[in-house]
N, C-alpha and C. Protein backbone atom coordinates (compact mmCIF):
# COMPACT_ATOMS: atom_id res chain seq x y z
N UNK A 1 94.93 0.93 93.57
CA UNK A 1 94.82 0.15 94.78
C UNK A 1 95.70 -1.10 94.68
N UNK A 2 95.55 -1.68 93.70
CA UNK A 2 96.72 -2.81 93.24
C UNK A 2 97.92 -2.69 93.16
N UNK A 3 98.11 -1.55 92.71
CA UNK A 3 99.60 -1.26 92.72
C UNK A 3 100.09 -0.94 94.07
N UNK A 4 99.21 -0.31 94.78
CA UNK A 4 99.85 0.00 96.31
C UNK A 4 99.91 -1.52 97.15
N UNK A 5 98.96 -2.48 96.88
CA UNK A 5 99.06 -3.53 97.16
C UNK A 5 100.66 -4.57 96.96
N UNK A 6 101.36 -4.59 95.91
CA UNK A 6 101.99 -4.77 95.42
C UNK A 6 103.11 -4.17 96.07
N UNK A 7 103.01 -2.61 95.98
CA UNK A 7 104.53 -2.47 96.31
C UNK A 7 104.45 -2.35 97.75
N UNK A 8 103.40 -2.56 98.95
CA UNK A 8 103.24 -3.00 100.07
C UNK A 8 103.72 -4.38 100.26
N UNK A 9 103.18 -5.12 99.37
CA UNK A 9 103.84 -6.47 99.57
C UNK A 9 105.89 -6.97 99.10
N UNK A 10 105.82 -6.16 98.01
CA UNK A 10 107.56 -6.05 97.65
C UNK A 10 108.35 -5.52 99.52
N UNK A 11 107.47 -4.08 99.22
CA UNK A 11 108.28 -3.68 100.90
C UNK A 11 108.48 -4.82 102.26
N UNK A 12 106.91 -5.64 102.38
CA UNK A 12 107.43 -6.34 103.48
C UNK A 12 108.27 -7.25 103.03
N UNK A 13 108.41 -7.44 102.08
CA UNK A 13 109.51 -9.02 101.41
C UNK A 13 110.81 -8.42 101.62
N UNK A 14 111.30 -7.44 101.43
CA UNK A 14 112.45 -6.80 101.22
C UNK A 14 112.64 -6.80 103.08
N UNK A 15 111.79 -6.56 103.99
CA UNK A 15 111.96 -6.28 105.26
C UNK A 15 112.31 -7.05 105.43
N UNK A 16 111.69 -8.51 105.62
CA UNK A 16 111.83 -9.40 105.73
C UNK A 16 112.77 -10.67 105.53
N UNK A 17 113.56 -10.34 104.06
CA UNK A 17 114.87 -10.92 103.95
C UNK A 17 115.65 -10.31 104.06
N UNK A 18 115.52 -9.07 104.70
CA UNK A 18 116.70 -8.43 105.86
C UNK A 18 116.74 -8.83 107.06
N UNK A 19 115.66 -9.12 107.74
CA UNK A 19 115.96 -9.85 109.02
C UNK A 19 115.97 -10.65 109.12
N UNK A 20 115.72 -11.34 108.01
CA UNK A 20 116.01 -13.19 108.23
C UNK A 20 117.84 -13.16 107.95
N UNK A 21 118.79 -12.31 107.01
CA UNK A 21 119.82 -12.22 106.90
C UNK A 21 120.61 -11.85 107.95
N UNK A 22 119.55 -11.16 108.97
CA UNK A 22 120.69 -10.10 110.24
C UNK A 22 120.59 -11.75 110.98
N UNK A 23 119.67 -12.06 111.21
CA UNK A 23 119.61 -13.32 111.77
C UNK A 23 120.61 -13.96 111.47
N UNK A 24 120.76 -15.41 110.36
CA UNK A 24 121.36 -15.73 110.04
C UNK A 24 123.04 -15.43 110.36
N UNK A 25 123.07 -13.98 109.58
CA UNK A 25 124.84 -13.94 110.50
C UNK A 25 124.69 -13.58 111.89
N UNK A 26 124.17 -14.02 112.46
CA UNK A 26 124.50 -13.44 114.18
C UNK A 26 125.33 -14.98 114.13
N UNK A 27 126.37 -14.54 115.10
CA UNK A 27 127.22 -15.58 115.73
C UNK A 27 126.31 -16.57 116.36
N UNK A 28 126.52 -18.30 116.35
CA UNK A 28 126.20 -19.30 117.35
C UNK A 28 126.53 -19.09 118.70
N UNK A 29 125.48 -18.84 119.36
CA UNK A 29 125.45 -18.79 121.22
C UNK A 29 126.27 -19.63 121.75
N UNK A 30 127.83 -19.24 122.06
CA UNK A 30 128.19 -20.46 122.92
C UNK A 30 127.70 -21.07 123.99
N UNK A 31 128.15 -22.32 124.69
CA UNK A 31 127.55 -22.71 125.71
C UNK A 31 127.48 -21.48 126.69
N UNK A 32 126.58 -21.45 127.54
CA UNK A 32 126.69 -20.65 128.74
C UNK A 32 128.06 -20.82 129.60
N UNK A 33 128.16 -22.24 130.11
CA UNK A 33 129.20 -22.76 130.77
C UNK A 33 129.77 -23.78 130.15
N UNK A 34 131.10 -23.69 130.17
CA UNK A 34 131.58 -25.15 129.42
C UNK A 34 131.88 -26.21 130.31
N UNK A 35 131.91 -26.25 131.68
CA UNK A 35 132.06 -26.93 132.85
C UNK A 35 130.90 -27.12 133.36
N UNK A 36 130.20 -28.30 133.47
CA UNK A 36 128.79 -28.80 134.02
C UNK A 36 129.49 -29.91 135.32
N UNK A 37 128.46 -29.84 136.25
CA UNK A 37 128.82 -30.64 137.18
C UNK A 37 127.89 -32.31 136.81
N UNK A 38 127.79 -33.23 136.96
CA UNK A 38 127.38 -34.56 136.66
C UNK A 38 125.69 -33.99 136.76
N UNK A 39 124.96 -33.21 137.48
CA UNK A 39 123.89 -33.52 137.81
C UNK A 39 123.14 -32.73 136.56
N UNK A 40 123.68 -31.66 136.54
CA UNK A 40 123.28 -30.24 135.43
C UNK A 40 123.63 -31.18 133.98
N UNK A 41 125.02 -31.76 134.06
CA UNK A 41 125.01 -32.81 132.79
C UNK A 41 124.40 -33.50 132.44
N UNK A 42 123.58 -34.30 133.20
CA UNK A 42 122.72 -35.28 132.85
C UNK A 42 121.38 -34.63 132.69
N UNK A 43 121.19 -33.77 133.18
CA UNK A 43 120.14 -32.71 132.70
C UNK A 43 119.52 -32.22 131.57
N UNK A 44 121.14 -31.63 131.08
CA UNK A 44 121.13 -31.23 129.56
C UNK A 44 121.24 -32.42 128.68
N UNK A 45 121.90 -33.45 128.97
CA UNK A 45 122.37 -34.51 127.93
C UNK A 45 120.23 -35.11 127.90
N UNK A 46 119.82 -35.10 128.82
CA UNK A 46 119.12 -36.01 129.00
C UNK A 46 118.91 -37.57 129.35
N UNK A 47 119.92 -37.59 130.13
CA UNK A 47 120.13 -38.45 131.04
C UNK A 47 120.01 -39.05 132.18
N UNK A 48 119.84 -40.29 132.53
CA UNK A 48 119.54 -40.50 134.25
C UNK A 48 121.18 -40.22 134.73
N UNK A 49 121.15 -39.27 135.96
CA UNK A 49 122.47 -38.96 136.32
C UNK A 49 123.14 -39.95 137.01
N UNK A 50 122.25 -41.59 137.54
CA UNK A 50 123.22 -42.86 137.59
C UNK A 50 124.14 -43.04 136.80
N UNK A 51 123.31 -42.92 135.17
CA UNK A 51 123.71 -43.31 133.60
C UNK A 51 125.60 -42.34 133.87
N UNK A 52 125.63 -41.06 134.18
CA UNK A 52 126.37 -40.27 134.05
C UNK A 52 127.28 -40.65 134.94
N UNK A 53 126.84 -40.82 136.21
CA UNK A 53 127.73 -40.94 137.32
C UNK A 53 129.11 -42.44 136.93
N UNK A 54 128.29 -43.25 135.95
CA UNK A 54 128.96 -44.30 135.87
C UNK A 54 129.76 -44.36 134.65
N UNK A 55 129.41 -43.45 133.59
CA UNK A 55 130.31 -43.08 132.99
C UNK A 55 131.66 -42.38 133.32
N UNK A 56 131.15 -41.05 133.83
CA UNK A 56 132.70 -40.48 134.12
C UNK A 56 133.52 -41.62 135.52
N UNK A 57 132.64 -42.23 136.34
CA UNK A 57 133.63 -42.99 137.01
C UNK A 57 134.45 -44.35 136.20
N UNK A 58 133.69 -45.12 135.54
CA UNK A 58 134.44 -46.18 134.72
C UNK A 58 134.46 -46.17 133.05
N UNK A 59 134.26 -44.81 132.12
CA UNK A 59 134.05 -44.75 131.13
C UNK A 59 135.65 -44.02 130.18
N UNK A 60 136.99 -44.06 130.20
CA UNK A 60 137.79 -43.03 130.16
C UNK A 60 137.44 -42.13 128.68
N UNK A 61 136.57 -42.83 128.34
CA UNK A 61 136.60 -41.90 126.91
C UNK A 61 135.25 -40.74 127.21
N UNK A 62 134.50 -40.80 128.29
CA UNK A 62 133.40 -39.67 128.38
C UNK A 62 134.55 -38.42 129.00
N UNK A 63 133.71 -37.27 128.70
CA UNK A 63 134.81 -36.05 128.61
C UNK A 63 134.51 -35.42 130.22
N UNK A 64 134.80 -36.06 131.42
CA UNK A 64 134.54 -35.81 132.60
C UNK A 64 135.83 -35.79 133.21
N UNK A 65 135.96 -34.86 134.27
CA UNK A 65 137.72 -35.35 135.09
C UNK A 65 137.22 -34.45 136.67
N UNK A 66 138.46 -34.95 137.02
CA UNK A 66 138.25 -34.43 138.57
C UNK A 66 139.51 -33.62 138.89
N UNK A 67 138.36 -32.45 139.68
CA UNK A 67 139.50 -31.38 139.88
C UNK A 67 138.75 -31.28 141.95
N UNK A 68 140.45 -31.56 142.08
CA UNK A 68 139.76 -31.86 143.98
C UNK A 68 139.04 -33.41 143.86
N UNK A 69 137.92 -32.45 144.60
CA UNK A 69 137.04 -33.78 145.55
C UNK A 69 136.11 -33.94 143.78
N UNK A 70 135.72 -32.98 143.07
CA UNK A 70 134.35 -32.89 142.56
C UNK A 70 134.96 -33.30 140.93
N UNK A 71 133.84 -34.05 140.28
CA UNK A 71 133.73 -34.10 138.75
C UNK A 71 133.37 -33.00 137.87
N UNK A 72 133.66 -32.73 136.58
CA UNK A 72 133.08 -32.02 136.20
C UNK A 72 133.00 -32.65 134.74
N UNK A 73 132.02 -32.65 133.92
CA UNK A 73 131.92 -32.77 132.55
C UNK A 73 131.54 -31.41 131.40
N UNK A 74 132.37 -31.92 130.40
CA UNK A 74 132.85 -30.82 129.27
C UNK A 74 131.83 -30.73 128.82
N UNK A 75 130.65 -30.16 128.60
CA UNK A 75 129.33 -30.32 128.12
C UNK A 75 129.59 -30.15 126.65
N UNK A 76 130.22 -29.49 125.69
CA UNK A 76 130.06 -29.56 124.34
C UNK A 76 130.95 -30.40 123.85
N UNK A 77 132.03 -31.35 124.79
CA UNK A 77 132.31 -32.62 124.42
C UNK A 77 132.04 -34.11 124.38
N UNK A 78 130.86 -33.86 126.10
CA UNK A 78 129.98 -34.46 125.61
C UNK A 78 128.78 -34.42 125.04
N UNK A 79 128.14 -33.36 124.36
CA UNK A 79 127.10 -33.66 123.74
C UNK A 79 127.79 -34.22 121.98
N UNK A 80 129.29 -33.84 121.79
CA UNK A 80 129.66 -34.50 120.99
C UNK A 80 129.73 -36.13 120.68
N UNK A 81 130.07 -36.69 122.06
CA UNK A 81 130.21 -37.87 122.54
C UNK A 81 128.98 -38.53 122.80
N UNK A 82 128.04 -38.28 123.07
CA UNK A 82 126.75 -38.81 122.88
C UNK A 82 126.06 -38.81 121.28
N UNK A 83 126.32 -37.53 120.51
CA UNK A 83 125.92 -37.70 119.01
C UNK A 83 126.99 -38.90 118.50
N UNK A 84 127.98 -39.14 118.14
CA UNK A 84 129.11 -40.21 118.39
C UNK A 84 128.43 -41.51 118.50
N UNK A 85 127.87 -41.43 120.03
CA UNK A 85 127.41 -42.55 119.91
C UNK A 85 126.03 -43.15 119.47
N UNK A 86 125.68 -42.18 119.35
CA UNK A 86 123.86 -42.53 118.80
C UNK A 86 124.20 -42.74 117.03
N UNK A 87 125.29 -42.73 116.67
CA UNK A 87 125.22 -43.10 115.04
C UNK A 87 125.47 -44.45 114.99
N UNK A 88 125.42 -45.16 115.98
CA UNK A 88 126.13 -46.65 115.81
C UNK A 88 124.81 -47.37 116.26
């Protein structure tokens, strides 16, 4: 009975750091979209979208630009740009 115990327990271990390994190498999920509009940005950043709105209008280093009438921000440049700035 012990021994079946045992190599019941070896088996799930062995299962188990197989799928923690398939895991592991699966590729990082890119963003869904890499183009966020100010409102969806401040969303994800966690931001008040005033906070946002006044960045991409007087900020040149936040990663926002205008194409036409409308803004758009680089969402994985700025969530770079916000880690950036939270180290200071």
């Amino acid at each position: 009975m012990q021994a079946q115990n045992t190599d019941i327990l070896t088996l799930l271990g062995t299962i188990i750091e197989q799928l923690v390994k398939e895991e592991v190498a699966k590729p990082k999920a890119e963003p869904e979209t890499l183009l966020l509009k100010p409102r969806e940005a401040a969303e994800k950043l966690g931001l008040p979208y005033n906070r946002i709105r006044s960045l991409y209008l007087y900020d040149d280093t936040f990663p926002a630009f205008k194409i036409g009438q409308r803004y758009y921000v680089n969402i994985a440049l700025a969530e770079k740009w916000v880690e950036e700035r939270s180290k200071n």
